[in-house]
C-alpha atoms as a PDB file:
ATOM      1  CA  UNK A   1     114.215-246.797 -35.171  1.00  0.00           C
ATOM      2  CA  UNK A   2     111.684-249.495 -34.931  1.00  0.00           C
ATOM      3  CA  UNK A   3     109.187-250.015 -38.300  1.00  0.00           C
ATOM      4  CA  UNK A   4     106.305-252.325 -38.566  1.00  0.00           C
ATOM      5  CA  UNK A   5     106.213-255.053 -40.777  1.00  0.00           C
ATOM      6  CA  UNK A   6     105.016-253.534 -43.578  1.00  0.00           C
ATOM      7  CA  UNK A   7     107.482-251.040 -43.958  1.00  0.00           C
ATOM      8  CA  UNK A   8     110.225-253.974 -44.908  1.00  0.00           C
ATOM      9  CA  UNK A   9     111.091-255.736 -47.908  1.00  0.00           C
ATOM     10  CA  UNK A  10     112.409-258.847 -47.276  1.00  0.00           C
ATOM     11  CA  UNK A  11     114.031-259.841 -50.684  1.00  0.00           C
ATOM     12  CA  UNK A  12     115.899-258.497 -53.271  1.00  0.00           C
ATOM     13  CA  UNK A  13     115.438-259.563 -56.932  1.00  0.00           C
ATOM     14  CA  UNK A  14     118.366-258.424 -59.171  1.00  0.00           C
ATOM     15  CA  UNK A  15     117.590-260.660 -62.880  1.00  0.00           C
ATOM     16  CA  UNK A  16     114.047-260.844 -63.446  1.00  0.00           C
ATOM     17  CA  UNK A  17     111.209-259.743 -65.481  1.00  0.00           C
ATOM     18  CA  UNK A  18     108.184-257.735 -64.873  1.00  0.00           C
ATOM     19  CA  UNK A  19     106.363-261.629 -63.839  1.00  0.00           C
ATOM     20  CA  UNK A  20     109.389-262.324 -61.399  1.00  0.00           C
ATOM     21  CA  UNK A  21     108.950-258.982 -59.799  1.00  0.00           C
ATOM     22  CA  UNK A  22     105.047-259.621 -59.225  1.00  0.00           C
ATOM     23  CA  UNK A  23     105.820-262.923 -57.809  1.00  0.00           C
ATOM     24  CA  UNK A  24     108.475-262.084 -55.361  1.00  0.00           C
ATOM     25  CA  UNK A  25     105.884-261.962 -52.383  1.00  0.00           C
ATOM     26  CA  UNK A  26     104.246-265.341 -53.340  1.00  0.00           C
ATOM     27  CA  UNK A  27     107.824-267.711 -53.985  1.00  0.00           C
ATOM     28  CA  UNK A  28     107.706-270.538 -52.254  1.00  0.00           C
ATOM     29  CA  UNK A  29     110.040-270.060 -49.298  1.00  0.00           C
ATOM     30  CA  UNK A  30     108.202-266.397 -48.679  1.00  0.00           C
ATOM     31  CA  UNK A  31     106.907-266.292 -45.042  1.00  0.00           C
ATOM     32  CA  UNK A  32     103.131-265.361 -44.447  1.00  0.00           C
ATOM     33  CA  UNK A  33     104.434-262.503 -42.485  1.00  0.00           C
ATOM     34  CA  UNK A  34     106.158-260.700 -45.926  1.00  0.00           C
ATOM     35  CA  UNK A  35     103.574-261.178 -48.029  1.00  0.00           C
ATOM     36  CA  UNK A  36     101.720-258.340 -45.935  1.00  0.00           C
ATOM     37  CA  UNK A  37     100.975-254.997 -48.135  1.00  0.00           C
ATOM     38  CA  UNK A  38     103.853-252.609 -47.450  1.00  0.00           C
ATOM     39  CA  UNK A  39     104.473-248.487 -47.454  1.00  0.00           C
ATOM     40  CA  UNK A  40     108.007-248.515 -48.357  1.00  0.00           C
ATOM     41  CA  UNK A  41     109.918-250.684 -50.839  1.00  0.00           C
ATOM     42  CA  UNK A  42     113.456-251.378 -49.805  1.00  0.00           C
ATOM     43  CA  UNK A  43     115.325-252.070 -52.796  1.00  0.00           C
ATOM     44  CA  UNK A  44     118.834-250.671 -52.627  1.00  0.00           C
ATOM     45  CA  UNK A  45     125.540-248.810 -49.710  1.00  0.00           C
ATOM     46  CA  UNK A  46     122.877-248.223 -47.507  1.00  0.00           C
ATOM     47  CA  UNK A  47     121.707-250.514 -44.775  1.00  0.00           C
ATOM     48  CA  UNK A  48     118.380-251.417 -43.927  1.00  0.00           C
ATOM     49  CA  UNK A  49     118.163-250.847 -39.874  1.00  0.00           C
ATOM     50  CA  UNK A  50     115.727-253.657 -39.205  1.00  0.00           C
ATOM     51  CA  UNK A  51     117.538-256.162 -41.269  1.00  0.00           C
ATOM     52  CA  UNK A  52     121.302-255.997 -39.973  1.00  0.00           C
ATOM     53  CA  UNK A  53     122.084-259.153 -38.234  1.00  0.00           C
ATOM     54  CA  UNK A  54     122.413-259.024 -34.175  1.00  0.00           C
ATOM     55  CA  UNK A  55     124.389-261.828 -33.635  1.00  0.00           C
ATOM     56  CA  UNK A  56     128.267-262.040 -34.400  1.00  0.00           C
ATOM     57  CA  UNK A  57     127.895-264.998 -36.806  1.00  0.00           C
ATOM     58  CA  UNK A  58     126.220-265.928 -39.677  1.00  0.00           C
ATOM     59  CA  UNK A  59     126.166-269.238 -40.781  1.00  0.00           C
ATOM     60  CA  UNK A  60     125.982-270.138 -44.469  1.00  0.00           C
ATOM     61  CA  UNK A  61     125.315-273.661 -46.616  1.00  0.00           C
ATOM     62  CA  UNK A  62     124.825-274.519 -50.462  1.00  0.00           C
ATOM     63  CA  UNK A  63     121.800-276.324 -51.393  1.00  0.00           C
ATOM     64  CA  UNK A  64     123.526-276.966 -55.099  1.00  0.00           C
ATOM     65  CA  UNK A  65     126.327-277.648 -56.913  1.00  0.00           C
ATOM     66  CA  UNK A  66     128.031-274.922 -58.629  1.00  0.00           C
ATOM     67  CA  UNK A  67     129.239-276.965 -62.086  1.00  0.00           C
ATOM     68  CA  UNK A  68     131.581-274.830 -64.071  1.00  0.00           C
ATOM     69  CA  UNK A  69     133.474-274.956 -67.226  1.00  0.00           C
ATOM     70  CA  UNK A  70     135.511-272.188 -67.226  1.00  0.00           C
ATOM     71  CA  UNK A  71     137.195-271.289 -63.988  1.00  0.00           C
ATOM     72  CA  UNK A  72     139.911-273.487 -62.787  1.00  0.00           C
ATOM     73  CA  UNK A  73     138.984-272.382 -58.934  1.00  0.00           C
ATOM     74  CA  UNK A  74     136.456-274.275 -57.234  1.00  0.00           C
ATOM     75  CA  UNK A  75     133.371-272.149 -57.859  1.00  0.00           C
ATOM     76  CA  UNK A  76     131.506-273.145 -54.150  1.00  0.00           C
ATOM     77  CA  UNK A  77     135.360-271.842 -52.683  1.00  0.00           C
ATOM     78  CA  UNK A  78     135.765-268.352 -54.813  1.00  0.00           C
ATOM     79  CA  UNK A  79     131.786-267.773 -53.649  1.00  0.00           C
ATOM     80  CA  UNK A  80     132.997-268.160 -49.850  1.00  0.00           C
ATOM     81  CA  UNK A  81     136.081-265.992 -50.360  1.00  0.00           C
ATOM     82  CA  UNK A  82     133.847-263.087 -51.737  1.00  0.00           C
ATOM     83  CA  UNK A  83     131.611-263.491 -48.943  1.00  0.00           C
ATOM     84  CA  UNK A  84     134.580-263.169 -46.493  1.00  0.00           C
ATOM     85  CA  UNK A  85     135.957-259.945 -48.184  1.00  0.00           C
ATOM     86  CA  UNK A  86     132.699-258.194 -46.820  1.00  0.00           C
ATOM     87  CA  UNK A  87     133.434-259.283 -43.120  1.00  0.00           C
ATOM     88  CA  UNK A  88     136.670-258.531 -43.316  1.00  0.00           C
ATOM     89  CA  UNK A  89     138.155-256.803 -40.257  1.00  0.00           C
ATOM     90  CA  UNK A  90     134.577-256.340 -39.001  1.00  0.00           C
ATOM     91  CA  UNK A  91     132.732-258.117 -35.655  1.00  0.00           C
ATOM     92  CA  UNK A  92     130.702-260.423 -37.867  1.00  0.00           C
ATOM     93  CA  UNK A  93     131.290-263.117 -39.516  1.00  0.00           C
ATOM     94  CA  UNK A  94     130.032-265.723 -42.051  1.00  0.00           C
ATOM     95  CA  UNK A  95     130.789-269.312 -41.302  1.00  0.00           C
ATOM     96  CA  UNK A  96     129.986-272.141 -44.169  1.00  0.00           C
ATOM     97  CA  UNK A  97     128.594-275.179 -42.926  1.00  0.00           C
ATOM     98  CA  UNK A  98     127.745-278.773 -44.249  1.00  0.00           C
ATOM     99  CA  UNK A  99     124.158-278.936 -43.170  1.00  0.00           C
ATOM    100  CA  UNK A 100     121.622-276.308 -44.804  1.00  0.00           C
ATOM    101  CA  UNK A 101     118.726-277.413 -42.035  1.00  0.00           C
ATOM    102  CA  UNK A 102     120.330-275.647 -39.565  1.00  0.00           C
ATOM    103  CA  UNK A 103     122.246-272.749 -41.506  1.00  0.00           C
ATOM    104  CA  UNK A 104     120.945-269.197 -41.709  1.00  0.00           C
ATOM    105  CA  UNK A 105     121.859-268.864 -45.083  1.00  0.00           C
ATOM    106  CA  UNK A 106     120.924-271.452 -47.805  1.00  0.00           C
ATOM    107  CA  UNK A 107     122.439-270.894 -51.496  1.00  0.00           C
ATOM    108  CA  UNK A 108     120.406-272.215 -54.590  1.00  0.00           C
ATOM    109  CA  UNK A 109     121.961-272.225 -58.034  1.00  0.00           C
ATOM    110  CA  UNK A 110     118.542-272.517 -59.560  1.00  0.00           C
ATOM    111  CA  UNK A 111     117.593-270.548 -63.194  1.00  0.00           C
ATOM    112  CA  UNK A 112     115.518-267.801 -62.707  1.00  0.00           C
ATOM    113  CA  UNK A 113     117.972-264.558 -61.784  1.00  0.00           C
ATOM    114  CA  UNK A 114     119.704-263.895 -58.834  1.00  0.00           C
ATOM    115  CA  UNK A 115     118.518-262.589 -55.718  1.00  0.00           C
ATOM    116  CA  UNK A 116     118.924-263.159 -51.682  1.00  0.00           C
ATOM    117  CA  UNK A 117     117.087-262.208 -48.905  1.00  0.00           C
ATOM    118  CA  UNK A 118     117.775-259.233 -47.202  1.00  0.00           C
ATOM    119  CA  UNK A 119     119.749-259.415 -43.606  1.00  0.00           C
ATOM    120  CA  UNK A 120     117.936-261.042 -40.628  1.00  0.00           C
ATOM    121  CA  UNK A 121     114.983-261.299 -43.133  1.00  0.00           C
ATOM    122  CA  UNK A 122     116.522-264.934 -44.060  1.00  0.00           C
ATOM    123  CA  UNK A 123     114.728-266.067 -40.760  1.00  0.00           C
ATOM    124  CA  UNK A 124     111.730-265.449 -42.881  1.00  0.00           C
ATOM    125  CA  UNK A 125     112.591-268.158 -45.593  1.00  0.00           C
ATOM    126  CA  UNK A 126     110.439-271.766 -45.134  1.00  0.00           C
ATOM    127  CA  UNK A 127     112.542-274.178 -42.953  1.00  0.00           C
ATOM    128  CA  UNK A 128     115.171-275.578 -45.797  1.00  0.00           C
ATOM    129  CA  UNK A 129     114.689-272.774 -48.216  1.00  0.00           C
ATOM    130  CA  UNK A 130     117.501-271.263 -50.654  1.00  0.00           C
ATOM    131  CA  UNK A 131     117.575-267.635 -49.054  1.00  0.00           C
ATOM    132  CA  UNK A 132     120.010-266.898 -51.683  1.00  0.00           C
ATOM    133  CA  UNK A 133     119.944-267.840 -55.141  1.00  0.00           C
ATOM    134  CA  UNK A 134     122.780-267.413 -57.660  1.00  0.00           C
ATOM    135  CA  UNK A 135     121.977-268.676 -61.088  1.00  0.00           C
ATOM    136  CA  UNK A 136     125.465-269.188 -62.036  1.00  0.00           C
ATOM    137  CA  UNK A 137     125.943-271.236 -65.475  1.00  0.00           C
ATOM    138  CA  UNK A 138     128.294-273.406 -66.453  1.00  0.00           C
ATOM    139  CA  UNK A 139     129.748-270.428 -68.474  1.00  0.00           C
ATOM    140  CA  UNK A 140     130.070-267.907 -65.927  1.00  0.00           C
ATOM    141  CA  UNK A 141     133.154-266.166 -65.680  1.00  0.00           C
ATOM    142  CA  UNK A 142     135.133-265.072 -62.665  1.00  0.00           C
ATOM    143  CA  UNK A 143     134.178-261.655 -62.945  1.00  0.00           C
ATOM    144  CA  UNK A 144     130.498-262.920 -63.298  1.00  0.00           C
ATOM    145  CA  UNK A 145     130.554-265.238 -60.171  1.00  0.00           C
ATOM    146  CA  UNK A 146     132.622-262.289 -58.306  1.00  0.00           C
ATOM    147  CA  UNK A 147     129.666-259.667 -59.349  1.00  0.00           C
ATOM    148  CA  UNK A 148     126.705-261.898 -58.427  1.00  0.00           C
ATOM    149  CA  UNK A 149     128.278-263.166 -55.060  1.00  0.00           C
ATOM    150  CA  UNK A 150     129.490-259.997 -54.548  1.00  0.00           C
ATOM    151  CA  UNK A 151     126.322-258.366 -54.431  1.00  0.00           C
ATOM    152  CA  UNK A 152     124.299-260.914 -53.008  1.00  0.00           C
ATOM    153  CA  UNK A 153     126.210-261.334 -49.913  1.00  0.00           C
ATOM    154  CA  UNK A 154     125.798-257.252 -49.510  1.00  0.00           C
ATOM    155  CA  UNK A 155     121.865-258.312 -49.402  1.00  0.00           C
ATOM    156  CA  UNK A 156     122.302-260.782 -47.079  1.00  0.00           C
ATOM    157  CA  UNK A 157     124.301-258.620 -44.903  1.00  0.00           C
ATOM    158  CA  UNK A 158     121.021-255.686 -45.108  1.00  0.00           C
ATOM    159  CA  UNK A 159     122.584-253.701 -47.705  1.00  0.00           C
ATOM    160  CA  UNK A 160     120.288-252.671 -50.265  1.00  0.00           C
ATOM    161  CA  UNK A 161     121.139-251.273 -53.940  1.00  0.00           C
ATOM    162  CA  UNK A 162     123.410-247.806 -53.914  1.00  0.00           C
ATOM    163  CA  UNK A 163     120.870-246.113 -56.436  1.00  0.00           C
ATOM    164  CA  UNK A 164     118.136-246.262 -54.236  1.00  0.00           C
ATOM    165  CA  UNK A 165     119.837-245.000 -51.111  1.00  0.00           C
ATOM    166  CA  UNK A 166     118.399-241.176 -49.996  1.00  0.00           C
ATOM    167  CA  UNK A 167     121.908-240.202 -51.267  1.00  0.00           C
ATOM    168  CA  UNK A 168     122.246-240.887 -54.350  1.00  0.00           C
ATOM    169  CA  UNK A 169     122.956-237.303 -56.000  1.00  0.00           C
ATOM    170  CA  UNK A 170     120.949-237.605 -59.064  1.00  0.00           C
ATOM    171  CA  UNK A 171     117.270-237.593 -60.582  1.00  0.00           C
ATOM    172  CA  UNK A 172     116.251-239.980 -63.236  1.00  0.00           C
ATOM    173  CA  UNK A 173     114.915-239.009 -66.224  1.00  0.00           C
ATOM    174  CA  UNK A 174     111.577-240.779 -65.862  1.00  0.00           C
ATOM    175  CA  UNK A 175     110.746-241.718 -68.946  1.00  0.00           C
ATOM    176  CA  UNK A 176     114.000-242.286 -70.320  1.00  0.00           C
ATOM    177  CA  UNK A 177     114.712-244.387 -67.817  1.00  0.00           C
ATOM    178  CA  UNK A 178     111.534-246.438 -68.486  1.00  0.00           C
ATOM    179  CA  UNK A 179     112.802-246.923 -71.791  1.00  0.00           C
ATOM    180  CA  UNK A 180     116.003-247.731 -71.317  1.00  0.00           C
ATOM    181  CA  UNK A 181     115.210-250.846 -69.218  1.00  0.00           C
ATOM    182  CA  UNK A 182     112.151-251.835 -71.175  1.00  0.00           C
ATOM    183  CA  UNK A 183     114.324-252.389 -74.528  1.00  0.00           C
ATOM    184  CA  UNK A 184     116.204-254.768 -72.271  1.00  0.00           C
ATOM    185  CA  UNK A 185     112.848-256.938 -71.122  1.00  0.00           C
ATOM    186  CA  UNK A 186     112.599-255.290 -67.734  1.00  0.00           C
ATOM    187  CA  UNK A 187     108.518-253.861 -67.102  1.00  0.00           C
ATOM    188  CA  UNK A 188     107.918-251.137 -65.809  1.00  0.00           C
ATOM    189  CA  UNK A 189     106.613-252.705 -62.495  1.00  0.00           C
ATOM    190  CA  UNK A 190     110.979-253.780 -61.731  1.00  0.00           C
ATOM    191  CA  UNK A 191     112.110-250.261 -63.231  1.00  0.00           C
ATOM    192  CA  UNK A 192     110.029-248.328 -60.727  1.00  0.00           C
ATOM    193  CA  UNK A 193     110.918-250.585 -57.972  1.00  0.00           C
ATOM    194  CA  UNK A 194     114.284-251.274 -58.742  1.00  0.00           C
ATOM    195  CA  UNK A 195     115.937-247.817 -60.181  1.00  0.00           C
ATOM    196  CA  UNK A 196     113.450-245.077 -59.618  1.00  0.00           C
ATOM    197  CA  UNK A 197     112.422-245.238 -55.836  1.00  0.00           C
ATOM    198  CA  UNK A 198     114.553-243.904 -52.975  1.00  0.00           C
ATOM    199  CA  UNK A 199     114.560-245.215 -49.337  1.00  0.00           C
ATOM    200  CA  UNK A 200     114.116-242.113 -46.763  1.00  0.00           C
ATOM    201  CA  UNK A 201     117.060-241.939 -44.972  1.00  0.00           C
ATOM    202  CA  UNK A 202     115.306-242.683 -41.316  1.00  0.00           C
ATOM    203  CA  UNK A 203     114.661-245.833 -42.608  1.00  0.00           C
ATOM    204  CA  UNK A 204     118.226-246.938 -43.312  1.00  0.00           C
ATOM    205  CA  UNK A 205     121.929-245.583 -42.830  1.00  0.00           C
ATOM    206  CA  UNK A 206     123.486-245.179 -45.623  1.00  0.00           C
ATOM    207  CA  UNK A 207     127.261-243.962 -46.469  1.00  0.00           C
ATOM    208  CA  UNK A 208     127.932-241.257 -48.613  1.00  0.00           C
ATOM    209  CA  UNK A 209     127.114-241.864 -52.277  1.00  0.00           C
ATOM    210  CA  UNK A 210     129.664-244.326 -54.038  1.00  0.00           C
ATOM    211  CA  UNK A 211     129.247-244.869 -57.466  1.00  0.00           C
ATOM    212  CA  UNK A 212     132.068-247.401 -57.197  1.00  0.00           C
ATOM    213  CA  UNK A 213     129.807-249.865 -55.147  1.00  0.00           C
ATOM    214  CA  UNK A 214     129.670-253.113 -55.941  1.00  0.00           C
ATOM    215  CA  UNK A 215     125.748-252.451 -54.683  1.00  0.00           C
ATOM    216  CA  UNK A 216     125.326-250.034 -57.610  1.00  0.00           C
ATOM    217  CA  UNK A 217     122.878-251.073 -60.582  1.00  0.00           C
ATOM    218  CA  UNK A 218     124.725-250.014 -63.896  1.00  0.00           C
ATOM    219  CA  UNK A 219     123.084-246.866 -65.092  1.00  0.00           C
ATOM    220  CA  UNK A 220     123.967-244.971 -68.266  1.00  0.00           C
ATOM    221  CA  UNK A 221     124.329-241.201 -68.137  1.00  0.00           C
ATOM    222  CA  UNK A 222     121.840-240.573 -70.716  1.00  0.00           C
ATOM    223  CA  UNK A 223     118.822-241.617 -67.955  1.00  0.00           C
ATOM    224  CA  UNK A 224     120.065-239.267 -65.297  1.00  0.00           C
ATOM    225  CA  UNK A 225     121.688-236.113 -64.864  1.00  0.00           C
ATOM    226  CA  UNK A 226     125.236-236.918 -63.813  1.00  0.00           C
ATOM    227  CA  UNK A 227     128.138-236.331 -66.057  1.00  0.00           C
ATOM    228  CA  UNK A 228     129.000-240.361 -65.996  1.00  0.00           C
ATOM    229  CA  UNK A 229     128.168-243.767 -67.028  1.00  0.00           C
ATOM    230  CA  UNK A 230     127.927-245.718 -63.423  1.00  0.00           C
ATOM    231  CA  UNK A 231     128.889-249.830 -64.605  1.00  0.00           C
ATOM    232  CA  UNK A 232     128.243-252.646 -62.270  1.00  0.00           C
ATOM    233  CA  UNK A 233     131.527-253.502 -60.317  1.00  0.00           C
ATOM    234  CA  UNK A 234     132.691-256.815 -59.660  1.00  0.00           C
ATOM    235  CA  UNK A 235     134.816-255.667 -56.779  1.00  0.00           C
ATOM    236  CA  UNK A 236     134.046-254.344 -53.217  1.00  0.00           C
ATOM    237  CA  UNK A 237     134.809-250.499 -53.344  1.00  0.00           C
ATOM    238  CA  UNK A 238     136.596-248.663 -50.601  1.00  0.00           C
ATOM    239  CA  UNK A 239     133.533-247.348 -49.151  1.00  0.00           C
ATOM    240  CA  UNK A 240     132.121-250.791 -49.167  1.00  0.00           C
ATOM    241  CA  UNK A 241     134.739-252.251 -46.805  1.00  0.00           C
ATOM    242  CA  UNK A 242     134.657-249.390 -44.588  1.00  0.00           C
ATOM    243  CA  UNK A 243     131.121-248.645 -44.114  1.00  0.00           C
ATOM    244  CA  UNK A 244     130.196-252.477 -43.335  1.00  0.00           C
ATOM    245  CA  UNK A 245     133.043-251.908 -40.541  1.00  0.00           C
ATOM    246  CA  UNK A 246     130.963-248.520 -39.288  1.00  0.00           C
ATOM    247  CA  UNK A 247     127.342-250.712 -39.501  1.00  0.00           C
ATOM    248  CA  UNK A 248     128.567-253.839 -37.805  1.00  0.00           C
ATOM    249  CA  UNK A 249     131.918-252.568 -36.240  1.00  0.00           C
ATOM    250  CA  UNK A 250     135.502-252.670 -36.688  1.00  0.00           C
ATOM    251  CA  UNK A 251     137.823-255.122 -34.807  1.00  0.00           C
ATOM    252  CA  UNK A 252     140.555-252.878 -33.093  1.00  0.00           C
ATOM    253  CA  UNK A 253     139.586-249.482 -35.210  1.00  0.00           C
ATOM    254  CA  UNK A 254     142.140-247.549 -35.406  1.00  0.00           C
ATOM    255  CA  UNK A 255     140.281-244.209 -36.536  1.00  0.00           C
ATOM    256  CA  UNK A 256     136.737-243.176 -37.299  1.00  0.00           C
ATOM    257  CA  UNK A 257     135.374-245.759 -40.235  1.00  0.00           C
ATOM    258  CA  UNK A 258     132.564-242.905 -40.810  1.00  0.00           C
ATOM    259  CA  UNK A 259     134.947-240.099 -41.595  1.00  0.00           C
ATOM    260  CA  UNK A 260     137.256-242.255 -43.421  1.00  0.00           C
ATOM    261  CA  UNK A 261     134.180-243.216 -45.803  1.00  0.00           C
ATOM    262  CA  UNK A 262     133.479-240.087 -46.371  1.00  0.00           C
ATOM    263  CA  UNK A 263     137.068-239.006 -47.246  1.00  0.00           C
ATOM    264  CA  UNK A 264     137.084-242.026 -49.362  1.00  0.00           C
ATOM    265  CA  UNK A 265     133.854-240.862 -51.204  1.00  0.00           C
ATOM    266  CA  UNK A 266     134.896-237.539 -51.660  1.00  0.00           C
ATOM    267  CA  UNK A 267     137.984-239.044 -53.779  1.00  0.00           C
ATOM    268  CA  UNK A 268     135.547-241.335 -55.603  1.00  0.00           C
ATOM    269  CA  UNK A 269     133.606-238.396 -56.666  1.00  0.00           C
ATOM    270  CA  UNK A 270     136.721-236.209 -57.245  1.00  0.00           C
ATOM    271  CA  UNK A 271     138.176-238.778 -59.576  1.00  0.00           C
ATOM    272  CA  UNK A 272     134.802-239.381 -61.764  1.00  0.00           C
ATOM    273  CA  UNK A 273     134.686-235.425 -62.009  1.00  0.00           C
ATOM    274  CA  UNK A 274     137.822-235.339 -63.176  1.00  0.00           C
ATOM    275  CA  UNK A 275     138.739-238.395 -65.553  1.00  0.00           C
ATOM    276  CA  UNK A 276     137.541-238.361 -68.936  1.00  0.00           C
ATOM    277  CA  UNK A 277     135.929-241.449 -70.111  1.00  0.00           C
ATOM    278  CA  UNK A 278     136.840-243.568 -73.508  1.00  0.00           C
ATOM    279  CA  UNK A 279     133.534-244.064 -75.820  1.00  0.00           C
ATOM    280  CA  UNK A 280     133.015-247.166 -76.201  1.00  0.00           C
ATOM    281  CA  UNK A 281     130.037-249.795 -76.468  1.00  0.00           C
ATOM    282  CA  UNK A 282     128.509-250.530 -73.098  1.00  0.00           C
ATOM    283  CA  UNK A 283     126.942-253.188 -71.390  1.00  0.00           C
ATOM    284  CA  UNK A 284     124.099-252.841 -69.553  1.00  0.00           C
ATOM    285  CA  UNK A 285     122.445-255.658 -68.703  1.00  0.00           C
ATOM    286  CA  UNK A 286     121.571-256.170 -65.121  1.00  0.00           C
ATOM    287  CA  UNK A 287     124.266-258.956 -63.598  1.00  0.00           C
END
């Protein structure tokens, strides 16, 4: 399916405030061409059809250093191994290069939140642009760095956040939800943009609903109707490696990636259903 420009959002802001949100049309590497008004907000694994890339490789730079006191790895070399895990087995690829100018992906490290262009809609960024941004401190642990690379790299591939995918199984409690987020800073302007909309499913394919996706916003049960916390994952699911595989394709498949997903999120859901849940203190700040 073929949608005009203002159906698409071109970037994906997972840390910011109500005045980050506003601004995400006007940053400074935003193209003239996304600034347009648009009809649908795509926020949300579920793939955005006129974002996945067309070419078999994707090449990716850093624009900063990635100064950490924590990890013993090499920070820039862990980001580049997460980004590998998604194209795993699959006919794309990332490739990091030395030069930025001429990559399609530029990383930042700036302060601010993180957040990345969506897919192809990197081409959109100002010539020498971060189309990625981390905001990785000097204190971030691997789990942190795996999360926010982990996700990031699902945006830059066209995925957009599991909540907001047409099959996600449950409604919001509206004002609950509101709530929620606003005791944590974020306005109401993110929350409605962020958790409560829903992509219509011509617009985007999406696999079956995994609340193990490392594309999934952490949402407590208390704001929706399902019997379980969902927390943010720091790890690719199963139905993350497979459905990339069924969006971009799968070197040598052996069987049908689609129907395999959907086994796989059957289990998922099986498993939550069953398993009972220790009480404990949660965290649920955005990551």
């Amino acid at each position: 399916m073929t949608t005009n420009n203002n159906d698409v959002l071109d970037i994906c802001m997972d840390t910011e405030d109500d005045e980050g949100y506003v601004q995400i049309l006007s940053l400074p590497d935003t193209a003239a061409a996304s600034t347009a008004p648009m009809t649908r907000d795509v926020m949300c694994l579920c793939a955005d059809k006129d974002r996945l890339w067309g070419q078999p490789e994707v090449t990716v730079a850093f624009l900063d250093e990635f100064p950490n006191d924590i990890v013993e790895e090499d920070v820039k070399q862990m980001i580049e191994a997460i980004a590998h895990e998604w194209t795993d087995g699959t006919r794309i690829r990332f490739r990091f290069i030395a030069d930025p100018a001429v990559a399609d992906i530029r990383i930042s490290n700036k302060p601010g939140g993180s957040y990345s262009r969506v897919g192809n809609a990197a081409r959109l960024a100002r010539a020498g642009a971060e189309t990625m941004n981390l905001d990785l401190p000097r204190d971030a642990s691997a789990r942190k760095i795996q999360r926010k690379a982990g996700h990031e790299f699902g945006h830059a591939l066209g995925f957009i956040h599991e909540q907001s995918s047409a099959a996600y199984p449950f409604r919001f409690d509206e004002q609950k939800t509101l709530a929620h987020y606003a005791a944590m800073g974020y306005a109401e302007g993110w929350v409605r943009n962020n958790i409560l909309k829903r992509i219509k499913a011509q617009y985007a394919d999406a696999s079956p609903y995994d609340c193990l996706s490392i594309m999934h916003y952490p949402i407590p049960k208390e704001i929706h109707d399902g019997a379980e916390d969902v927390h943010a994952r720091a790890q690719l699911s199963v139905v993350d490696k497979l459905w990339v595989k069924a969006v971009y394709g799968e070197v040598s498949p052996v069987a049908s990636v689609t129907d395999e997903a959907n086994r796989a999120a059957r289990r998922v859901r099986l498993m939550i259903k069953q398993r009972s849940a220790p009480q404990r203190k949660q965290h649920w700040e955005i990551d």
